[in-house]
PDB file of N, CA and C in Angstrom:
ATOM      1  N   UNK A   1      15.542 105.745 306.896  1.00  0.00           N
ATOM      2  CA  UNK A   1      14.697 104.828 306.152  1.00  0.00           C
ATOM      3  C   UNK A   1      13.870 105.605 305.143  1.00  0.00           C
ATOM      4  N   UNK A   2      13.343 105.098 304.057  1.00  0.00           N
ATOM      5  CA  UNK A   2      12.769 105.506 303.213  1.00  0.00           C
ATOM      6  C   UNK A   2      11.197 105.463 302.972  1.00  0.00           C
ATOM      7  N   UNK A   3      10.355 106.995 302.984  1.00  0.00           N
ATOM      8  CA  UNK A   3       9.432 106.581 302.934  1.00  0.00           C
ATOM      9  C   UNK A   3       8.404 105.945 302.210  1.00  0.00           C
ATOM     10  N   UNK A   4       8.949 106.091 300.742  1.00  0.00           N
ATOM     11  CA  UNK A   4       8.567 105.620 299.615  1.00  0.00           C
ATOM     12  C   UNK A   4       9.094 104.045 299.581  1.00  0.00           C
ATOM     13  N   UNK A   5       8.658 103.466 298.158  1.00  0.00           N
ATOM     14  CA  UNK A   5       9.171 101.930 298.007  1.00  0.00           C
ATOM     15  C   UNK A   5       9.649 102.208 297.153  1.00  0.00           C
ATOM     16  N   UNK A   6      10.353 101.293 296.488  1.00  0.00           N
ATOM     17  CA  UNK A   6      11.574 101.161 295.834  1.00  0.00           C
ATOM     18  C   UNK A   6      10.855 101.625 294.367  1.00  0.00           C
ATOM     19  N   UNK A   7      11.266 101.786 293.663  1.00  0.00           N
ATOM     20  CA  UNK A   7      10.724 102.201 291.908  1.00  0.00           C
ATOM     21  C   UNK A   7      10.718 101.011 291.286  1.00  0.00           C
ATOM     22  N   UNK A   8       9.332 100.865 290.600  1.00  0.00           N
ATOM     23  CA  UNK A   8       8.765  99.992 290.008  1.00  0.00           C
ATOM     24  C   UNK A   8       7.672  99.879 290.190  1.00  0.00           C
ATOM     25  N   UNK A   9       7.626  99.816 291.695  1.00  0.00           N
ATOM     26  CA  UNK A   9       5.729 100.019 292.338  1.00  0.00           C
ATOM     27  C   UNK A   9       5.334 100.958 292.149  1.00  0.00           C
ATOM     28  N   UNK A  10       3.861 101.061 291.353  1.00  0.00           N
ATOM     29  CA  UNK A  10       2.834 101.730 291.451  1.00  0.00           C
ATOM     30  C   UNK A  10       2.059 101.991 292.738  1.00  0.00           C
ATOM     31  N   UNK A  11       1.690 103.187 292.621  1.00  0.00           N
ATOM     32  CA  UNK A  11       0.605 103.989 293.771  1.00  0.00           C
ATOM     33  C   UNK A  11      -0.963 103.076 292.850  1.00  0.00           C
ATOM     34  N   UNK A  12      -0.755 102.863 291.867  1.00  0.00           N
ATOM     35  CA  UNK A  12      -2.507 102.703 291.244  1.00  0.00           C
ATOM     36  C   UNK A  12      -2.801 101.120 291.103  1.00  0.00           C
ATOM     37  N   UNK A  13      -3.530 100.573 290.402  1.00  0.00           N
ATOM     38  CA  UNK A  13      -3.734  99.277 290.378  1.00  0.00           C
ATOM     39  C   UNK A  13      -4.752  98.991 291.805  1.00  0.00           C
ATOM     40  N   UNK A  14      -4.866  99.736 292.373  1.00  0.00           N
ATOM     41  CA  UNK A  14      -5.752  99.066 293.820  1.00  0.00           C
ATOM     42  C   UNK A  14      -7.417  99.691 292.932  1.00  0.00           C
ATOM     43  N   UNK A  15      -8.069  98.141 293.139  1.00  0.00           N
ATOM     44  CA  UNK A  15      -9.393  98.486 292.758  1.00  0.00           C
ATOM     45  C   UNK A  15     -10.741  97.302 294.364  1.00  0.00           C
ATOM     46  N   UNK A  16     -11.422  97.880 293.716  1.00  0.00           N
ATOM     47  CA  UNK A  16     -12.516  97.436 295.268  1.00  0.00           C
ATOM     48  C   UNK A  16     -13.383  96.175 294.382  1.00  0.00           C
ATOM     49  N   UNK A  17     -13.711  95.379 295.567  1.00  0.00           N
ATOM     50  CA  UNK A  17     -14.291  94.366 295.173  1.00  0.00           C
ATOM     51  C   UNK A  17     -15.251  94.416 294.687  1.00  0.00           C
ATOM     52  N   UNK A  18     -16.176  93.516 293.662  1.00  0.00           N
ATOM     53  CA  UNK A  18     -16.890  93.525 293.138  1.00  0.00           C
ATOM     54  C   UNK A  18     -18.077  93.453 294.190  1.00  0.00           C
ATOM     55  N   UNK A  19     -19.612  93.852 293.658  1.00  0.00           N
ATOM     56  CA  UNK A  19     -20.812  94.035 294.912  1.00  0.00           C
ATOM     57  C   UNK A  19     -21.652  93.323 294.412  1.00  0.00           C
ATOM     58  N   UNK A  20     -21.342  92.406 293.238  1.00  0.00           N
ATOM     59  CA  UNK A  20     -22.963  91.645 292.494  1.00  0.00           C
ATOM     60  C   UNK A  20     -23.960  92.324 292.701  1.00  0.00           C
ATOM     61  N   UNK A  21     -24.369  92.980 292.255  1.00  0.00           N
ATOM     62  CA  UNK A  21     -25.370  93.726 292.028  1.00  0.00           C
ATOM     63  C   UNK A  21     -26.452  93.334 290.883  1.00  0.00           C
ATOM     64  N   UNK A  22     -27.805  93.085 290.737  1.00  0.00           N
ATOM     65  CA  UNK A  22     -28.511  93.477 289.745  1.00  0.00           C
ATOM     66  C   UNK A  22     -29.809  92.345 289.946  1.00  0.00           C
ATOM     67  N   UNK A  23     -30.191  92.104 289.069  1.00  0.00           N
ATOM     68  CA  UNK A  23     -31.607  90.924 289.937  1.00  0.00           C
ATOM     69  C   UNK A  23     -31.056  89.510 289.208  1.00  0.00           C
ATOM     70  N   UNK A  24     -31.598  88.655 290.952  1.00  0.00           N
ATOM     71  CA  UNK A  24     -30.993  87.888 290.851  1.00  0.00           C
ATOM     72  C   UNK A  24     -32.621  86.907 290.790  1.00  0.00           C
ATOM     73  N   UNK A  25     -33.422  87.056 290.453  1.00  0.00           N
ATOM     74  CA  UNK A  25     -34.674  86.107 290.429  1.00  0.00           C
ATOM     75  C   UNK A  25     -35.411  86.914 288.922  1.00  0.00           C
ATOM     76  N   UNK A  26     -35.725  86.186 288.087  1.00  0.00           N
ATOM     77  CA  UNK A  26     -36.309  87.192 286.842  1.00  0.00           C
ATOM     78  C   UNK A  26     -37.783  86.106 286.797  1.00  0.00           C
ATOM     79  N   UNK A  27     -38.491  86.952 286.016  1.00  0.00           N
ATOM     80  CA  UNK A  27     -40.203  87.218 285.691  1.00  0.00           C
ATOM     81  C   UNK A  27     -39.968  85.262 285.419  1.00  0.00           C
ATOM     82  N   UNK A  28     -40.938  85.219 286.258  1.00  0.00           N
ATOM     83  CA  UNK A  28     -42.040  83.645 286.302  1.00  0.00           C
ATOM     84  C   UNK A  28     -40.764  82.568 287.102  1.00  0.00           C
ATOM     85  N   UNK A  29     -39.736  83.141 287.610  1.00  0.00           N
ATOM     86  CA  UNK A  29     -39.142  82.211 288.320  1.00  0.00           C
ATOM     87  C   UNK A  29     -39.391  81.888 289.998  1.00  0.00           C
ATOM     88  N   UNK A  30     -39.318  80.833 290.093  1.00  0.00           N
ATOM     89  CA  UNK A  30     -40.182  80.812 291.226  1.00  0.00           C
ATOM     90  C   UNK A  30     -39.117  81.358 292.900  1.00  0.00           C
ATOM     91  N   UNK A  31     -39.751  81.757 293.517  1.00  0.00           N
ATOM     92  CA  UNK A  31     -39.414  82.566 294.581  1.00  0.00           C
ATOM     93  C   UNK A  31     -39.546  81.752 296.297  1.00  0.00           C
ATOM     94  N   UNK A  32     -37.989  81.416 297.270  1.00  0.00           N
ATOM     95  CA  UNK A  32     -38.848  81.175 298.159  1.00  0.00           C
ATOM     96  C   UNK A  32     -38.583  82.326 299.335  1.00  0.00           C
ATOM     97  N   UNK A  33     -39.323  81.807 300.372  1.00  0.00           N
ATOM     98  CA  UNK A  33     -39.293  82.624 301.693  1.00  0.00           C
ATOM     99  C   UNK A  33     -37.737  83.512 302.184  1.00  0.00           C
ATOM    100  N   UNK A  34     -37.798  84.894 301.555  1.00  0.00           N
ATOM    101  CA  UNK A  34     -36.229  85.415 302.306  1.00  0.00           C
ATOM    102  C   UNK A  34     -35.478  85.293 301.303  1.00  0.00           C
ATOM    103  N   UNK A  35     -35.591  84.473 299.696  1.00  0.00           N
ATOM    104  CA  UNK A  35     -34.761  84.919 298.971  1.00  0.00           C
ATOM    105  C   UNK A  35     -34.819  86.341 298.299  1.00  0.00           C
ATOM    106  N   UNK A  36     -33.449  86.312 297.915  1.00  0.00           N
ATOM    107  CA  UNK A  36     -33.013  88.016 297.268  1.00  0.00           C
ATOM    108  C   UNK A  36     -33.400  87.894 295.945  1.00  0.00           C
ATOM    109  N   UNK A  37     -34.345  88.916 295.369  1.00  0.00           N
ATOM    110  CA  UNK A  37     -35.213  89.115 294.156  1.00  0.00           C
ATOM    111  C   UNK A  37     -33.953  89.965 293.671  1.00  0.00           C
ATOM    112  N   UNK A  38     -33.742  91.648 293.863  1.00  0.00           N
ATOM    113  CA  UNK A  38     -32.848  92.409 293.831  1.00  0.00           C
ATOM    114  C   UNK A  38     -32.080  92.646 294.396  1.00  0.00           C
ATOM    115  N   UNK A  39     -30.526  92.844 294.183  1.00  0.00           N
ATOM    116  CA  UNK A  39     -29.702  93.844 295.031  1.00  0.00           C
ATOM    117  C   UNK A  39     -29.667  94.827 293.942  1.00  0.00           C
ATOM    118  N   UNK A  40     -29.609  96.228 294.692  1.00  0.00           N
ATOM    119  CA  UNK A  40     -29.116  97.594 294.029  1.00  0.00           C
ATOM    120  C   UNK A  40     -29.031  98.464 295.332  1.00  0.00           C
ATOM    121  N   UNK A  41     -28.592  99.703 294.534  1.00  0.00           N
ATOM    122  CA  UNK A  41     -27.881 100.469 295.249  1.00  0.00           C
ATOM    123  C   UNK A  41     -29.392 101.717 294.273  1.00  0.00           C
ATOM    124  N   UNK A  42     -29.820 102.363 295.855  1.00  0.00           N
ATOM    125  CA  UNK A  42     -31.096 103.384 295.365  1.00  0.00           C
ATOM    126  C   UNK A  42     -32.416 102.406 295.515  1.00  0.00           C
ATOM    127  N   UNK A  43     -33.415 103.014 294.811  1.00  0.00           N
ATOM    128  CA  UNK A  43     -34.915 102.147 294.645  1.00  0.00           C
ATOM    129  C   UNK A  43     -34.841 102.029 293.049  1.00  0.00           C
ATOM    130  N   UNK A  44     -34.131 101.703 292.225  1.00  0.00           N
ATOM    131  CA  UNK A  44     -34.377 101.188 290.346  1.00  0.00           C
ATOM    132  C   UNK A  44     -35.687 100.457 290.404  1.00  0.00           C
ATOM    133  N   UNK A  45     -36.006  99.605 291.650  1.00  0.00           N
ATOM    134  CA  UNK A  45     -37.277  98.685 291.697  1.00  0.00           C
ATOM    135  C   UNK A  45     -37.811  98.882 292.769  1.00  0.00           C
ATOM    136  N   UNK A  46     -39.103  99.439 292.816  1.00  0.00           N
ATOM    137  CA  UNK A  46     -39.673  99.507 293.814  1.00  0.00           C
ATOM    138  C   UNK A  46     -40.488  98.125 294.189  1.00  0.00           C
ATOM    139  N   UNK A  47     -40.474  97.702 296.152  1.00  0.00           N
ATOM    140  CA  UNK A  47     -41.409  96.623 296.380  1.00  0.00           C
ATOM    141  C   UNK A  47     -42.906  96.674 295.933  1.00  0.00           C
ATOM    142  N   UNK A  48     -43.133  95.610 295.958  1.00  0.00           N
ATOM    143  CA  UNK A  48     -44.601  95.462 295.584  1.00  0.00           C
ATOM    144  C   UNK A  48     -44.964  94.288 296.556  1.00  0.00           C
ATOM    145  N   UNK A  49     -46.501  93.356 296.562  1.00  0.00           N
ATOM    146  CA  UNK A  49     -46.878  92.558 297.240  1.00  0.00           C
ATOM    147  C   UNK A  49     -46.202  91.720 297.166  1.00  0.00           C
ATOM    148  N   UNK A  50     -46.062  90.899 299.093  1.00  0.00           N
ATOM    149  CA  UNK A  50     -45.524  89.370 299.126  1.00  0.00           C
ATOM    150  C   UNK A  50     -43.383  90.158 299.223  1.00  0.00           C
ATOM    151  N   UNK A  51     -43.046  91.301 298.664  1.00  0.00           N
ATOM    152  CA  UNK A  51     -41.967  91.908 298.804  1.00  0.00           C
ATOM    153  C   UNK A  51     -41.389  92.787 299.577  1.00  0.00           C
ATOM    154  N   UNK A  52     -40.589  92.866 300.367  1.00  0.00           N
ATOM    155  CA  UNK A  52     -39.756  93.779 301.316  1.00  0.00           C
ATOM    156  C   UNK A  52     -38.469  94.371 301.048  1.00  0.00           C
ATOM    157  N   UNK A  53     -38.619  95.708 301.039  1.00  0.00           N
ATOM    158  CA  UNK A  53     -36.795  96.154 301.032  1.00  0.00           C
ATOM    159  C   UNK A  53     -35.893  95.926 301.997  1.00  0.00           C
ATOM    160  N   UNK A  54     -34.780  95.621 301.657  1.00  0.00           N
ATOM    161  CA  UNK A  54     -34.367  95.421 302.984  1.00  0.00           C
ATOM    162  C   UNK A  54     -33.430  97.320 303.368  1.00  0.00           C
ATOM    163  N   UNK A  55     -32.355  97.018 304.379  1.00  0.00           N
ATOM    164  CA  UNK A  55     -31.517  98.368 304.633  1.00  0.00           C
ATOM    165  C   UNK A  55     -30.967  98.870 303.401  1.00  0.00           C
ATOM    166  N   UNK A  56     -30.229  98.005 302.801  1.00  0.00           N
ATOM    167  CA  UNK A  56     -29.450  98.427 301.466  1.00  0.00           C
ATOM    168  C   UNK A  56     -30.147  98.158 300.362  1.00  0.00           C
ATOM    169  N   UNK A  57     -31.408  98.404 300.285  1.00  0.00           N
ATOM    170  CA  UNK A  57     -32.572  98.673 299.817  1.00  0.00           C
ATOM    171  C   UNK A  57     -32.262  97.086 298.546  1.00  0.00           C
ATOM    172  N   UNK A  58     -32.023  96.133 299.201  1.00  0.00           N
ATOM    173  CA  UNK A  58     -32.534  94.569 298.418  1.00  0.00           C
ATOM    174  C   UNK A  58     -33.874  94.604 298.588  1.00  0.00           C
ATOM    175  N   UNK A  59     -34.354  93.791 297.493  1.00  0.00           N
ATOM    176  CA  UNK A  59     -35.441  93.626 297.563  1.00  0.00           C
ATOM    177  C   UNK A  59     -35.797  91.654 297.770  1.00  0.00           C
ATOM    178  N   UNK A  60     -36.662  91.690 298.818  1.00  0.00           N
ATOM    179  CA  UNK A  60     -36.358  89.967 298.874  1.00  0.00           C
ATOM    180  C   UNK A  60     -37.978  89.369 299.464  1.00  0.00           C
ATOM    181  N   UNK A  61     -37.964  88.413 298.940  1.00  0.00           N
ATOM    182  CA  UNK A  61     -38.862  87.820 298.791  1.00  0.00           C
ATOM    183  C   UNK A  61     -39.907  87.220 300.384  1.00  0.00           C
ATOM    184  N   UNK A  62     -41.527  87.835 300.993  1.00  0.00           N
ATOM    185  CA  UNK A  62     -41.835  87.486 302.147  1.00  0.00           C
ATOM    186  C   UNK A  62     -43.158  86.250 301.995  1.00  0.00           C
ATOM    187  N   UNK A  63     -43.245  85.665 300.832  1.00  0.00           N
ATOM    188  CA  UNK A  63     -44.025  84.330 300.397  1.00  0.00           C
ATOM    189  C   UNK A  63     -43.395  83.511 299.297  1.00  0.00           C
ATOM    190  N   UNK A  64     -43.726  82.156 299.230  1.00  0.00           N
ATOM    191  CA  UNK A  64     -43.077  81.803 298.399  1.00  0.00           C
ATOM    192  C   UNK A  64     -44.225  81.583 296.743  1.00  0.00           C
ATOM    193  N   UNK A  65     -43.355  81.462 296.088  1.00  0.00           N
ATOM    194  CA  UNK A  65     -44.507  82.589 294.392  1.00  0.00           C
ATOM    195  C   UNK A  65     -43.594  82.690 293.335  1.00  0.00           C
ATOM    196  N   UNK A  66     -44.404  83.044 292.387  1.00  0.00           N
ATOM    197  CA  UNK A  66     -43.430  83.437 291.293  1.00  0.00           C
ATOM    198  C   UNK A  66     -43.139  85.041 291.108  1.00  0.00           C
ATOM    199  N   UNK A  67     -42.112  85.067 290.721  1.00  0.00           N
ATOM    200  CA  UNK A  67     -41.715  86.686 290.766  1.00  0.00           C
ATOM    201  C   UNK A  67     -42.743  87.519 289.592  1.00  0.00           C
ATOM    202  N   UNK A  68     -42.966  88.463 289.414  1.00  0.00           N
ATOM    203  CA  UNK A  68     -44.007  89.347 288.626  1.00  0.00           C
ATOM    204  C   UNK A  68     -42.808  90.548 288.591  1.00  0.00           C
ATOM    205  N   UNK A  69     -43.152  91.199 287.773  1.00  0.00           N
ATOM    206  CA  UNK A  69     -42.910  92.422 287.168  1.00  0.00           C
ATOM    207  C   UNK A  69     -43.524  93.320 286.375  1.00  0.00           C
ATOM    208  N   UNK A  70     -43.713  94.851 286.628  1.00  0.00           N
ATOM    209  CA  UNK A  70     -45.031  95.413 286.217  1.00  0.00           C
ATOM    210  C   UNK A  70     -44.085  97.118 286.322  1.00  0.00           C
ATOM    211  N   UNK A  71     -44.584  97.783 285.734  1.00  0.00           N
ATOM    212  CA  UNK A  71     -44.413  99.101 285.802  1.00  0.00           C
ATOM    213  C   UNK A  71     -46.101 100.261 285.673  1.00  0.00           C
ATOM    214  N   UNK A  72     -45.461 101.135 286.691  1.00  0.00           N
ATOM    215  CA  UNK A  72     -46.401 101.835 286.970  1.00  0.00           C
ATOM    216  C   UNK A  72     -45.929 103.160 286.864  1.00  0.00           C
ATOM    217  N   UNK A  73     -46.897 104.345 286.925  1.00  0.00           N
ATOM    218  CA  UNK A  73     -46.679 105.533 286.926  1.00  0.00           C
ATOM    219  C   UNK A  73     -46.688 106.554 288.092  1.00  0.00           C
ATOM    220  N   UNK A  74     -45.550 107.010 288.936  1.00  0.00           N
ATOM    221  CA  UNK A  74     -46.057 106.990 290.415  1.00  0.00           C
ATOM    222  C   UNK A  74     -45.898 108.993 290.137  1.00  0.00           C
ATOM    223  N   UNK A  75     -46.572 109.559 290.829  1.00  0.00           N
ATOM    224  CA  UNK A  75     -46.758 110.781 290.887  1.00  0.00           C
ATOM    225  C   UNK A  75     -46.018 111.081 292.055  1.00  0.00           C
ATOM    226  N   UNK A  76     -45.276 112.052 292.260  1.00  0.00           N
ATOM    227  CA  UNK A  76     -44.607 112.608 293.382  1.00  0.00           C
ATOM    228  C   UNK A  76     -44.913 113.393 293.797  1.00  0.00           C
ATOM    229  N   UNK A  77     -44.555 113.929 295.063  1.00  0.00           N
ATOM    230  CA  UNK A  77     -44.905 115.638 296.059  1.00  0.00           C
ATOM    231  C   UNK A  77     -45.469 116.544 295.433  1.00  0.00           C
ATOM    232  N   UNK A  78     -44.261 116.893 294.157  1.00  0.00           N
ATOM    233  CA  UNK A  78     -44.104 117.973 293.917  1.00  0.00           C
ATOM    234  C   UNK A  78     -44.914 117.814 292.087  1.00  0.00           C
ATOM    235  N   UNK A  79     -45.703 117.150 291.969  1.00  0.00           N
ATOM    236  CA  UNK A  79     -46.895 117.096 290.672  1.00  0.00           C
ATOM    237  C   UNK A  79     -45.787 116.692 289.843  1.00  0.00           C
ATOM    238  N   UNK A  80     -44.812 115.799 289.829  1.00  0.00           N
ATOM    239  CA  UNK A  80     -43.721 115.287 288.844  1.00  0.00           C
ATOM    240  C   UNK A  80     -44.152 113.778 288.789  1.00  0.00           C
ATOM    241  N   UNK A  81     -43.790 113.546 287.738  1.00  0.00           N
ATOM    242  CA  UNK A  81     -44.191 111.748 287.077  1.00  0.00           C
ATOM    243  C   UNK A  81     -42.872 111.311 287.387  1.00  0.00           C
ATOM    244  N   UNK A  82     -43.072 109.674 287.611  1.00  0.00           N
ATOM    245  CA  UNK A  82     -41.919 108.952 286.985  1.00  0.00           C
ATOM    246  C   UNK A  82     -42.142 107.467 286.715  1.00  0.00           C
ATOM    247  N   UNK A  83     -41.787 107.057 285.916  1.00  0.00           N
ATOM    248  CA  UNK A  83     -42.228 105.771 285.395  1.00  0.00           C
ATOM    249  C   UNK A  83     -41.109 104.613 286.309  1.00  0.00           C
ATOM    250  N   UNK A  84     -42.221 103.566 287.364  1.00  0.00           N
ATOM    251  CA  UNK A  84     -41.428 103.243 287.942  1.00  0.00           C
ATOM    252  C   UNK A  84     -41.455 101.314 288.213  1.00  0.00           C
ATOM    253  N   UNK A  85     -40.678 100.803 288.307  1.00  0.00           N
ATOM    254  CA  UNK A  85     -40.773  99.447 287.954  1.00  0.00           C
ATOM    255  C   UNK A  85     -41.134  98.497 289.395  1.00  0.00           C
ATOM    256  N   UNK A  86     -41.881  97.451 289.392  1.00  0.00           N
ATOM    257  CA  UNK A  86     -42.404  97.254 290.633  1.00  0.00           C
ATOM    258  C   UNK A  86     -42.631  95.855 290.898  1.00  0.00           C
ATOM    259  N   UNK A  87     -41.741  94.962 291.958  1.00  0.00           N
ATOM    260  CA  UNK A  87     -41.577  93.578 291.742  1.00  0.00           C
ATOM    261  C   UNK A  87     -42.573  93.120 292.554  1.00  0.00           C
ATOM    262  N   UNK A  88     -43.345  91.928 292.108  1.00  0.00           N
ATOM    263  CA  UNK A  88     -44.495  91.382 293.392  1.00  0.00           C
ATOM    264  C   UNK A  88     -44.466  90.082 292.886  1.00  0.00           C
ATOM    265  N   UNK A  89     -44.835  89.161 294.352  1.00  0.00           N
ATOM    266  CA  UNK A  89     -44.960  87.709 294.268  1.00  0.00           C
ATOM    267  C   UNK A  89     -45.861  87.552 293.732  1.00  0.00           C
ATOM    268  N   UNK A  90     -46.798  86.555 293.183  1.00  0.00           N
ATOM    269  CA  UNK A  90     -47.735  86.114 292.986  1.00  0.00           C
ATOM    270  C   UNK A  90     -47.687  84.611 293.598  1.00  0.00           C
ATOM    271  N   UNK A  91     -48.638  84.023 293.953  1.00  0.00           N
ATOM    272  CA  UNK A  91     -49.138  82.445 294.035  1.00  0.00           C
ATOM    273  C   UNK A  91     -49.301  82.205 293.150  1.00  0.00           C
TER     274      UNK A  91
END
């Protein structure tokens, strides 16, 4: 028997499913209890008030509010800046 397949088939063409990724609630839309503000992959948005990360670092909503968006300047360990973006509920 043959271990290969017959010629014509490609080894390539296999691609992975899509992950929707990116924010799914934007500035002054209103927010409820447990919905998903962000998915990403890393911290691109750090939580802020009324917000929780989850494991795969979503960010989702723990009051219900309108979404806010704000950037701040967060200082690290090692005396390094980084300009960093920061989602919070508001009432």
């Amino acid at each position: 028997m043959s271990k290969t397949k017959a010629t014509g088939v490609t080894k390539l063409g296999r691609d992975s499913q899509p992950k929707y990724l990116g924010v799914k609630l934007y500035e002054g839309q209103q927010a409820k209890v447990g919905s998903v503000i962000i998915r990403q992959r890393g911290t691109k948005f750090l939580a802020g008030k009324n917000v929780k990360k989850g494991a795969d670092d979503t960010l989702f909503a723990l009051k219900q509010g309108t979404v806010k968006f704000s950037t701040k300047r967060k200082i690290k360990f090692d005396k390094s800046q980084r300009l960093v973006k920061i989602v919070n509920i508001v009432d």
